[in-house]
Structure formats: structure tokens, C-alpha cells
Protein backbone atom coordinates (compact mmCIF):
# COMPACT_ATOMS: atom_id res chain seq x y z
CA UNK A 1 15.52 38.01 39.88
CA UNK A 2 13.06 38.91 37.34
CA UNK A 3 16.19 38.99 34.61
CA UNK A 4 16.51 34.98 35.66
CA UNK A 5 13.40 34.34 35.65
CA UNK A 6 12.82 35.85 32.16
CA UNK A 7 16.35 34.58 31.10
CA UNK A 8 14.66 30.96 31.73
CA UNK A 9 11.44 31.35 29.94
CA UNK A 10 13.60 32.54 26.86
CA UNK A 11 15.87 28.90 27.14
CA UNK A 12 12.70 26.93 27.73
CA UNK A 13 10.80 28.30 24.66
CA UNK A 14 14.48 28.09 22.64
CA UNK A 15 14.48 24.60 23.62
CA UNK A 16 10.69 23.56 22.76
CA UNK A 17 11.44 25.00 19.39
CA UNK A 18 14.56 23.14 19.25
CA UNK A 19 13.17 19.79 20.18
CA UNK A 20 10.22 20.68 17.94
CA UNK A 21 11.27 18.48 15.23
CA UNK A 22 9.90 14.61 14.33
CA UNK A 23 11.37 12.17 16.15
CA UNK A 24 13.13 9.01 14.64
CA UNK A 25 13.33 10.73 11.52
CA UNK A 26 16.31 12.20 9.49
CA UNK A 27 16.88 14.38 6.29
CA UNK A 28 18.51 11.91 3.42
CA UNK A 29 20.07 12.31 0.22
CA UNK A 30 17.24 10.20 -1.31
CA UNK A 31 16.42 11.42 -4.52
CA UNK A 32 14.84 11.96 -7.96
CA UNK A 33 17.77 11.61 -10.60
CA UNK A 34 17.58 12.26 -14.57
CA UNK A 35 17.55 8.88 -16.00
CA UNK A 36 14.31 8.20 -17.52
CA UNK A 37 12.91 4.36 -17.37
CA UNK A 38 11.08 3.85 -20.51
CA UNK A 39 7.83 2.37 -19.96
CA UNK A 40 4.97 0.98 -22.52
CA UNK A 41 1.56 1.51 -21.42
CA UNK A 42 -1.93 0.16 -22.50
CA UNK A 43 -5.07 1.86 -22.65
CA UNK A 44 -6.93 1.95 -19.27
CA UNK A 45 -9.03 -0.99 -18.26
CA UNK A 46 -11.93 -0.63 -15.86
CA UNK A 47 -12.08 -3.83 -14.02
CA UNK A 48 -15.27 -2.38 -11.05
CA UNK A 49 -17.48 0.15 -12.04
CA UNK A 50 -19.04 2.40 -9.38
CA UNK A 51 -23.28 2.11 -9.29
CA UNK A 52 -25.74 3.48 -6.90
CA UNK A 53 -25.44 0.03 -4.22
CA UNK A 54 -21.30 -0.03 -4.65
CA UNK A 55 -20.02 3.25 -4.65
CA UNK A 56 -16.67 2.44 -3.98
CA UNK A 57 -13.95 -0.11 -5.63
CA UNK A 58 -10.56 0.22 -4.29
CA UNK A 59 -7.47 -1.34 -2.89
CA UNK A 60 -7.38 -4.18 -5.33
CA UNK A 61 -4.92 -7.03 -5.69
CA UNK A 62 -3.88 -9.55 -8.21
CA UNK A 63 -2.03 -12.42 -9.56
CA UNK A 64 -1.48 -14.71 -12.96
CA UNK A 65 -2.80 -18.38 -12.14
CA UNK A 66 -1.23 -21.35 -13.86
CA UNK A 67 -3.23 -21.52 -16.97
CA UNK A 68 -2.73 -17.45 -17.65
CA UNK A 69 -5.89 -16.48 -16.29
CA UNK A 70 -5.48 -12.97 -14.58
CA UNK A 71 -7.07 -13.12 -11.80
CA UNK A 72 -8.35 -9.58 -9.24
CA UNK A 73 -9.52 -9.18 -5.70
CA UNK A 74 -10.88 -5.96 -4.87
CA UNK A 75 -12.35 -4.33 -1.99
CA UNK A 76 -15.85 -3.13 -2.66
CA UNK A 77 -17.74 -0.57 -0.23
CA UNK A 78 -21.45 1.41 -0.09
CA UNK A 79 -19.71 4.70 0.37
CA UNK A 80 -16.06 5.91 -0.41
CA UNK A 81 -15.75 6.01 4.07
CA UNK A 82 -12.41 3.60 4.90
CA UNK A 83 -15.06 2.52 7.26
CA UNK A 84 -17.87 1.61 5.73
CA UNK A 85 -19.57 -1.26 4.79
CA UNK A 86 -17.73 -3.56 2.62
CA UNK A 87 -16.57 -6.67 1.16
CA UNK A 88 -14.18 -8.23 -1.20
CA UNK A 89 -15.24 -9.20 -4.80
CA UNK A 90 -13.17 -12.01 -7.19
CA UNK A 91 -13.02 -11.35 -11.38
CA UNK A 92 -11.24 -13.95 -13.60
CA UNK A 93 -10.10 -13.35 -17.14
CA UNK A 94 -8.22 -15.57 -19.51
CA UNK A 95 -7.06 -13.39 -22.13
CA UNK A 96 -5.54 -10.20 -22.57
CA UNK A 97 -8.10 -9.77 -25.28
CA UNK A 98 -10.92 -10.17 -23.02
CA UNK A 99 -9.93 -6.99 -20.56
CA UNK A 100 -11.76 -4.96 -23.20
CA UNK A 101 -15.17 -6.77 -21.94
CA UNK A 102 -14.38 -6.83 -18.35
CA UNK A 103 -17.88 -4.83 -17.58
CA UNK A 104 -19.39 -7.86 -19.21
CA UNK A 105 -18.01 -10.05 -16.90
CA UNK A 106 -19.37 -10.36 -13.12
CA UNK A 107 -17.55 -10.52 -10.29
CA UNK A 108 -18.07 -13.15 -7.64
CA UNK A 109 -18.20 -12.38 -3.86
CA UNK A 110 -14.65 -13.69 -2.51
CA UNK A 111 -15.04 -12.40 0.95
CA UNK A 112 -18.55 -11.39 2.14
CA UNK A 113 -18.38 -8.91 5.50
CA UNK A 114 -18.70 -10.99 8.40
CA UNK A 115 -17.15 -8.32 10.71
CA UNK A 116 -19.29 -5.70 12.48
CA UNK A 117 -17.60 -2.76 9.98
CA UNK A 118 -15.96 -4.39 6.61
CA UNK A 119 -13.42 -6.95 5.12
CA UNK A 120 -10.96 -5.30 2.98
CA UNK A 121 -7.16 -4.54 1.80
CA UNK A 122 -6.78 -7.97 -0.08
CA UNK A 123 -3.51 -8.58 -0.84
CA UNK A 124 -2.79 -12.41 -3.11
CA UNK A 125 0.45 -13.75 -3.56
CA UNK A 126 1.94 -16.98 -4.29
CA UNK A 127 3.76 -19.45 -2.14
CA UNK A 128 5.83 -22.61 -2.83
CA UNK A 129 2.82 -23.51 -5.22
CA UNK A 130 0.17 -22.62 -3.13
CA UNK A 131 -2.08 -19.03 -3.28
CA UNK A 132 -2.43 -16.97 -0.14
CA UNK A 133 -4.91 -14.02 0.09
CA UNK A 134 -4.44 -12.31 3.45
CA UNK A 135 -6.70 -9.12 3.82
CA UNK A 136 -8.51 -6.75 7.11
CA UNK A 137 -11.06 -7.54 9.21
CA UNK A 138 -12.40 -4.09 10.88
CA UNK A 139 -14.49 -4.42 14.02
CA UNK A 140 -14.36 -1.19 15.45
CA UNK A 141 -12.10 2.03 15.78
CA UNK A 142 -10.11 -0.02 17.62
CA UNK A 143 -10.31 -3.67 16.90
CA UNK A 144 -9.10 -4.48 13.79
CA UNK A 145 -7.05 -7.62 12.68
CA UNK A 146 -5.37 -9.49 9.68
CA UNK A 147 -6.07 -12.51 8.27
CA UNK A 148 -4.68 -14.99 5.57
CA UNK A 149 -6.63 -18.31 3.77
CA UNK A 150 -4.75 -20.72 1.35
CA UNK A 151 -5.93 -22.42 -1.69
CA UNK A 152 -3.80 -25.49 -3.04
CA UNK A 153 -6.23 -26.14 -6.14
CA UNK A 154 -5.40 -22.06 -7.87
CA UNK A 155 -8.16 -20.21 -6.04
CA UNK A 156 -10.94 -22.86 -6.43
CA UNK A 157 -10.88 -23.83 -2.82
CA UNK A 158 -9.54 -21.94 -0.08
CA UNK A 159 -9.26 -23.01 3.69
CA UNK A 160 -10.34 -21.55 7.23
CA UNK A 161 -9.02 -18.28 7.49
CA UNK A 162 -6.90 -17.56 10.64
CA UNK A 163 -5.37 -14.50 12.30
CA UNK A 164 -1.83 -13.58 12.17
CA UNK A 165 -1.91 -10.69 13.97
CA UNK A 166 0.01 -11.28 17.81
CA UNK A 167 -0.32 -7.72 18.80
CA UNK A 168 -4.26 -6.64 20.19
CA UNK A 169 -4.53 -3.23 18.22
CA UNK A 170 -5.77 -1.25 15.40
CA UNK A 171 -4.14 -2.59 12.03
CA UNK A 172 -4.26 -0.89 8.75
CA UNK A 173 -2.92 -3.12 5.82
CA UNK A 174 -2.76 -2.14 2.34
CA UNK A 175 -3.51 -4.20 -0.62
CA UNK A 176 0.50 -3.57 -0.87
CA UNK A 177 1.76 -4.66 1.96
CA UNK A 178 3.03 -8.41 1.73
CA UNK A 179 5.77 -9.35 0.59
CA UNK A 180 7.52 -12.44 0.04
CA UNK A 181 11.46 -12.42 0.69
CA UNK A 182 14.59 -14.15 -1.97
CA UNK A 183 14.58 -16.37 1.44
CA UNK A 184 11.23 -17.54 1.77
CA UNK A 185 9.65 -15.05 4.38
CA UNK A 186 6.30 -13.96 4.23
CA UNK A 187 6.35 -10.31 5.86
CA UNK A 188 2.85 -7.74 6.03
CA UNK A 189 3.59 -4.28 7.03
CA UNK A 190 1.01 -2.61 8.47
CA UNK A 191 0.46 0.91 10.62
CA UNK A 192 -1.01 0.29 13.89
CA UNK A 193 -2.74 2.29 16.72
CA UNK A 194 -4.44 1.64 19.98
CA UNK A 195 -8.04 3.52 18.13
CA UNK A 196 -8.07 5.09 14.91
CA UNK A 197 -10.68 7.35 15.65
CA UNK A 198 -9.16 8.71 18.99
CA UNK A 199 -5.64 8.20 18.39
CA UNK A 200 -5.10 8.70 14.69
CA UNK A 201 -1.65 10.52 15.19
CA UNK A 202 -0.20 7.98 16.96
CA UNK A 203 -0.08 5.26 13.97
CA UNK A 204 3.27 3.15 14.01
CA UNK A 205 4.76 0.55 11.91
CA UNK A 206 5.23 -2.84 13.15
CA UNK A 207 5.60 -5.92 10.70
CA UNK A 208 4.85 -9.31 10.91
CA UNK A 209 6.49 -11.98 9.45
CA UNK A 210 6.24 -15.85 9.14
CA UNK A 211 9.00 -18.68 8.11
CA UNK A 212 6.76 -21.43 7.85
CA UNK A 213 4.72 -20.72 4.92
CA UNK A 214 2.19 -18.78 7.52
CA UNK A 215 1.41 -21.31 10.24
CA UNK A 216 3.20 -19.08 13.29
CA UNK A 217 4.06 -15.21 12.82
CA UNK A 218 6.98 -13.22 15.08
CA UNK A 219 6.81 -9.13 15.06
CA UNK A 220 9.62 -6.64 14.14
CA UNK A 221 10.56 -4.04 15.87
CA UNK A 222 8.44 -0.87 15.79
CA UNK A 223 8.75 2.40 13.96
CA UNK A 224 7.92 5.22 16.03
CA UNK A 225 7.34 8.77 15.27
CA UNK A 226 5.55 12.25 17.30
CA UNK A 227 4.26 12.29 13.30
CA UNK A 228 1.46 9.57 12.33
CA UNK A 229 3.10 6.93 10.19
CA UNK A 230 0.56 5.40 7.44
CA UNK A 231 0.29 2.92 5.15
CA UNK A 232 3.43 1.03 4.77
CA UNK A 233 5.09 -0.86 1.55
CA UNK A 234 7.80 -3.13 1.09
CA UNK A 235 10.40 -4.62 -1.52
CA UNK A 236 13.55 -6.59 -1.82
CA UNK A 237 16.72 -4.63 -3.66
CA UNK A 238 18.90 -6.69 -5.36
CA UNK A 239 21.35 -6.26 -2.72
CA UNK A 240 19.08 -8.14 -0.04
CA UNK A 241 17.84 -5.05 1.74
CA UNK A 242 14.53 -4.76 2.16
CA UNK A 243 13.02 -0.81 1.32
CA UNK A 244 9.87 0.07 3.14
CA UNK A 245 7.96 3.41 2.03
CA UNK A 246 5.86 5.21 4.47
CA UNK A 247 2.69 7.44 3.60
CA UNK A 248 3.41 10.81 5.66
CA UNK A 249 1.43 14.11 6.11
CA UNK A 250 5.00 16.10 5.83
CA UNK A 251 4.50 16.26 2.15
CA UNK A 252 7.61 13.86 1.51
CA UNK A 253 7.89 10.21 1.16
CA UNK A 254 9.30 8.21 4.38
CA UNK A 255 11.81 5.29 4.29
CA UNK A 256 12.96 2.50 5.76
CA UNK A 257 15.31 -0.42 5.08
CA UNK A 258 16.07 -3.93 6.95
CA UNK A 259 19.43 -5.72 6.74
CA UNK A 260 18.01 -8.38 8.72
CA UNK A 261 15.20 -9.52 6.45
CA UNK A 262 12.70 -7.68 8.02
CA UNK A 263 13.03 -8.12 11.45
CA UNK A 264 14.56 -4.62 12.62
CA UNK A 265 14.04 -1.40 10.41
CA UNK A 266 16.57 1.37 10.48
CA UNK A 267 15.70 5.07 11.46
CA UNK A 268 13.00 6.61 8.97
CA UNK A 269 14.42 8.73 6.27
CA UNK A 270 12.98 11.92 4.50
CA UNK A 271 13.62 11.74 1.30
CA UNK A 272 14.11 14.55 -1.17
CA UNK A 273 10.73 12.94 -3.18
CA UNK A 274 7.51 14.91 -3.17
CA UNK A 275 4.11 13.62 -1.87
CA UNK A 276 0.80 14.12 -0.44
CA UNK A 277 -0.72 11.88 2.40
CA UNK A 278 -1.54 9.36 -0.28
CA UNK A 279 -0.56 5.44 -0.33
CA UNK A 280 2.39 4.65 -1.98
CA UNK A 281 3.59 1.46 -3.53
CA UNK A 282 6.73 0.05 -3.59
CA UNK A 283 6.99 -3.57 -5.71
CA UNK A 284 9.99 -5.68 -7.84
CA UNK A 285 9.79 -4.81 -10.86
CA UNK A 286 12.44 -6.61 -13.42
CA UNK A 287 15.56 -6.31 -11.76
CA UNK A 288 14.54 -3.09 -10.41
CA UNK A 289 12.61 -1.77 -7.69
CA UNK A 290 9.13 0.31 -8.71
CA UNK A 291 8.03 3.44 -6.71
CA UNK A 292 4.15 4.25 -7.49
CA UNK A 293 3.12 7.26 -5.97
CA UNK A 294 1.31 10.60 -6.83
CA UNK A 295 3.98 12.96 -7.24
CA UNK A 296 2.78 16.02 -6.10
CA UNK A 297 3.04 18.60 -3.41
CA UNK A 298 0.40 18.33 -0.45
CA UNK A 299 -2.71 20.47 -1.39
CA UNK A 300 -6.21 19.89 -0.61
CA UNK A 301 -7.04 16.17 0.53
CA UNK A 302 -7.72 14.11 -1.75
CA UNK A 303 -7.99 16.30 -4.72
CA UNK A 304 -4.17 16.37 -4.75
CA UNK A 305 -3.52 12.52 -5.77
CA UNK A 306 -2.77 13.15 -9.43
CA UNK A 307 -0.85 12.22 -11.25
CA UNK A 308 0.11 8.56 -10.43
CA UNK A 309 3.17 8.36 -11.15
CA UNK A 310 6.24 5.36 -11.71
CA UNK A 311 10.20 5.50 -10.72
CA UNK A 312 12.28 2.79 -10.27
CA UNK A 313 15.90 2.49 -8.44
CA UNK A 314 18.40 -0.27 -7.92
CA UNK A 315 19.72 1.09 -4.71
CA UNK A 316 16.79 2.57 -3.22
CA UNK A 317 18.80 6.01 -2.97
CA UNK A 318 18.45 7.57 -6.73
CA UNK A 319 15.05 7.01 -8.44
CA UNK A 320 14.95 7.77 -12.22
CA UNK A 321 13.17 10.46 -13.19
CA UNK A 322 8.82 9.31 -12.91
CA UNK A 323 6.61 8.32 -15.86
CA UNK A 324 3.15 9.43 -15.96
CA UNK A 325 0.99 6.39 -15.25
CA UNK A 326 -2.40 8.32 -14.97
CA UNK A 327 -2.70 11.76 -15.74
CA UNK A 328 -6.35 13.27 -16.46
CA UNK A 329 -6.69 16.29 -15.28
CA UNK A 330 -9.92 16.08 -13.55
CA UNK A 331 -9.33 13.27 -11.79
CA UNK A 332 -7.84 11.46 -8.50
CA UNK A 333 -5.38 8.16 -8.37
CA UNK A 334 -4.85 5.76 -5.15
CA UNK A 335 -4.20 2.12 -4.11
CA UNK A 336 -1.64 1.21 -6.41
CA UNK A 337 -0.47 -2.22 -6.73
CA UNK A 338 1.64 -4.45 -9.45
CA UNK A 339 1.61 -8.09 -10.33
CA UNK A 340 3.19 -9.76 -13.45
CA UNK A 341 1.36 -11.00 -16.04
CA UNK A 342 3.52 -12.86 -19.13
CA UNK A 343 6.16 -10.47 -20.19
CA UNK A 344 4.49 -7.68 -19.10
CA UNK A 345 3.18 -5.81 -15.80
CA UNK A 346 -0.05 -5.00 -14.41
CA UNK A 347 -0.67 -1.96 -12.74
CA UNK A 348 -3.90 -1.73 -10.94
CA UNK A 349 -5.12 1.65 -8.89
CA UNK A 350 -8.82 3.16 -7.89
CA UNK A 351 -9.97 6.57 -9.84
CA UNK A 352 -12.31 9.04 -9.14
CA UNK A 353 -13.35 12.25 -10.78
CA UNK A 354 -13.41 15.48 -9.03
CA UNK A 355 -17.29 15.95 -10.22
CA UNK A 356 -18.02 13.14 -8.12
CA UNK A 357 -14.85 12.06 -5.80
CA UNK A 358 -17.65 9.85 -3.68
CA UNK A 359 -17.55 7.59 -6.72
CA UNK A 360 -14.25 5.32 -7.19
CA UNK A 361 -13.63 2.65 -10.16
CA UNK A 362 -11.02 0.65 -10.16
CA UNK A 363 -9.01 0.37 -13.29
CA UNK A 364 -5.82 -0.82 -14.88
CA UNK A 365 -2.98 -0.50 -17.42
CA UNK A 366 -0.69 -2.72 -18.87
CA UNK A 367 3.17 -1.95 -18.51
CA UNK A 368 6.37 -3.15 -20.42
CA UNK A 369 9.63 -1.98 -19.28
CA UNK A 370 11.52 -1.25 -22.53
């Protein structure tokens, strides 16, 4: 009897260890390769400078208006907290020449916080002529929803703002995380949970998507995991497919693709790609798709986002080997995002240094793809 009974605690810890693994997700073949994608790079810009008031300048966004103006929506907080206090903040320039007196130039309030934590995660596209800025409205740990406004006169006007959101729960959006389909579809990924403070482990993916240049939005199916799922991005291959990139705490980048345009995601994959629990970005790039990440192994929070760097891939399977975006030693790299400018790219991403990691600027670089 006591051989059974021993016999059975030995299958039942065998098969906890066994089950032990992350559910939904599967070892891939995706991959650094060797092929190198020459890149150009400017000087860094600072576009937000940290002070005593706004300590914090991060998860910006931006887009080329009709005339060439470049114009940046950032989020802009009292501490570096992803709750804190904070709102969004507008900067126009019309030049290329004139990003070397961006401190000169002050920023206008876009979005003040009318929410009972912050406004942030802007995200600006266009859409069949008009401009769309849909960004995060955080009430509490778990009350927070997404919102879009539209502006038919470039950015001079904008309308009501209105929620797209269908599902009651916590949303995290990036300033990454709309895109706009070869068909016409609006889609924001975000990570959800029921309360971010109490049930931070349990953050899924869920997109929403709208056909009719944002009037009604549908959901997609959900991406589960026993391992918290963060900070989602998205982009079109030339095949169709849509990629999504997921921000993980297993010290490898997660993905995802759609053959349906967005509406069902397959089963995560683990890719063969290093990373720490740090946003990613994923954005068309040329005929390519980018990948902006910090590859690194997972060390200390934080302290391990450097360096930022840039891969691209026409499959979403082999990524060439990464470019160095942002390298200085003493210093941290997060929020990526890309918009085009011209001929060329525009990279934007928040910096800290370790002396003072409360403190985050947000600068910029200029890209060419040679």
C-alpha cells in the first residue's frame, strides 16, 4: 500500500513538472540570420527634455503632414511611474534643418489629463486623408480604456473623442500598436487584464479592429498564456500576413501572425531572438518589415534595455543580422516607434541614463535604408 501510494506521488509530481511549461506557446525556428541591412543614421535629436515638473517623456508618436511639417505626440508624466500623472504634449517642425533647435521650440498641450490617473500611449496615423490620434485613458488599476479623435483640416482641429474599446477591462496600448491594413482596416493591439495591480500575470492580447474608418470596432480572438503577455505590435508582410510581436518576461521575443487580417491570431511562437521584458516595435519599413527591440539577455530591470537595436525580414521567419540604433553605454532605450518622413525614416524612442534612470528624454534619429 505504501509502495502505491508513494508510486502516485512520484507520477503526480512527474506530471506537474511535465505540464509545467507555458501554455499556447511553442519553440520556432524564428531567427537571427547573417545578412546585414545597411542603415544610415543621423545624429540624435532630443525632441522633450526632462526638468524638475516633467520628469518623464516617453511613448511618443509621429507623422509627416501635407506641407512636410514633422509633426510628434508624446506622452509627458511628473515621475517615470506608468501610472502617474500625465498628459500628452504636440511639437511641429518644418524642416529637417530645424530638428537641431527643437529645445527652442515649445510644445503645445495636445491632450491635457482629464482622467483620474493619466492620458497617454498616443499613437497618429493617417486615414483616407484624414489624421487619427487614438491614445489611453487610465482611471484606475482596473479601468482603463482607448480612445481615438479625427482631424480633417491636418491636426488643426480635431473632433470629440470616443471609445473604441467593447471589452470592460484593463487596456495597455503602446504608442506602437495601430496599424492600418493593405485593405483598409484600422487594428490596435493591446494587452488586457481584469486589474493591473492585482492581476498583472494574467495580461492577454485581444485586438480591436474597425472597417469603417473607426465609427464601430469588432474584437479578435484572444491570446492566452499561464505567462503575462505585454505590450503588443503589429505589421503587414508583403505576403498579407499580419506579424504581431509580444513583450515577454522569458527573455525571448513572442510572435504571432493573422491570415485573416487580424481577426484570429495563430498560437504564440518563441523565437530564437533575445530580449528583456522591454517593448518592442514592429513597423513597414520599405518593402520590408522593421524589428526594434533591445537585443539583450534579461538582466536587471530596466538597466538591461540597451542597446536599441534594428532587423528587418520579409517573411517574418529570418531577421538580418541587427544594427545598432542607440548604443551608449551608460544608458537605457524604450518606446520605439517609426514614421516616414521624405525619403527617409524616423525613429523615435525615450532615453535615460543610469545616473538618473527617474529622468527620461525623448529623442530621435534619422534612418535611410541603403
Amino acid at each position: 500500500m505504501r509502495r502505491a501510494i508513494a508510486l502516485l506521488v512520484i507520477f503526480i509530481i512527474m506530471a506537474c513538472k511535465k505540464d509545467k511549461g507555458y501554455i499556447g506557446i511553442e519553440k520556432s525556428n524564428i531567427s537571427l540570420g547573417d545578412k546585414i541591412t545597411p542603415v544610415w543614421q543621423s545624429e540624435e535629436f532630443t525632441l522633450f527634455k526632462s526638468g524638475e515638473i516633467h520628469r518623464s517623456y516617453f511613448a511618443a508618436s509621429g507623422i509627416q503632414l501635407n506641407d512636410s511639417t514633422a509633426f510628434f505626440i508624446s506622452t509627458r508624466s511628473i515621475t517615470d511611474d506608468d501610472y502617474a500623472a500625465g498628459d500628452l504634449i504636440s511639437k511641429q517642425v518644418r524642416t529637417s534643418d530645424s530638428f537641431l533647435n527643437l529645445l527652442n521650440i515649445d510644445g503645445d498641450v495636445f491632450k491635457e489629463n482629464d482622467a483620474k490617473m493619466n492620458v497617454v500611449s498616443p499613437n497618429i496615423y493617417r486615414y483616407k486623408g484624414e489624421l487619427h490620434v487614438i491614445y489611453l485613458k487610465q482611471e484606475s488599476y482596473d479601468v482603463s480604456d482607448i480612445y481615438i479623435v479625427k482631424s480633417l483640416d491636418e491636426g488643426t482641429t480635431w473632433s470629440e473623442e470616443k471609445k473604441i474599446n467593447t471589452k470592460k477591462l484593463f487596456h495597455i496600448i503602446m504608442n506602437n500598436s495601430v496599424t492600418v491594413t493593405k485593405s483598409g482596416r484600422i487594428i490596435v493591439a493591446a494587452a488586457t487584464t481584469a486589474n493591473i495591480e492585482k492581476n498583472y500575470n494574467d495580461q492577454a492580447i485581444i485586438c480591436y479592429y474597425s472597417d469603417d474608418n473607426g465609427k464601430t470596432w469588432s474584437s479578435s480572438s484572444r491570446l492566452v498564456s499561464n505567462t503575462p503577455l505585454m505590450e503588443p505590435s503589429i505589421a503587414q508582410l508583403n505576403s498579407g500576413k499580419l506579424l504581431m510581436v509580444i513583450r515577454s518576461r522569458l527573455g525571448k521575443l513572442l510572435f504571432s501572425e493573422s491570415p485573416d487580417n487580424g481577426a484570429t491570431w495563430s498560437k504564440i511562437k518563441m523565437s530564437n531572438i533575445d530580449a528583456p521584458a522591454s517593448q518592442p516595435l514592429l513597423s513597414s519599413i520599405g518593402n520590408q518589415v522593421a524589428l526594434v527591440w533591445n537585443n539583450t539577455p534579461p538582466g536587471k530591470h530596466v538597466f538591461d534595455r540597451n542597446p536599441l537595436s534594428l532587423s528587418t525580414t520579409e517573411d517574418g521567419i529570418t531577421w538580418s543580422s541587427p544594427v545598432t540604433i542607440a548604443g551608449q553605454d551608460s544608458a537605457m532605450y524604450s518606446s520605439p516607434s517609426i514614421f516616414k518622413l521624405d525619403n527617409t525614416w524616423v525613429l523615435l524612442y525615450n532615453k535615460s541614463l543610469s545616473s538618473n534612470a527617474s529622468k527620461y528624454d525623448m529623442v530621435f534619429k534619422i534612418l535611410k535604408l541603403k
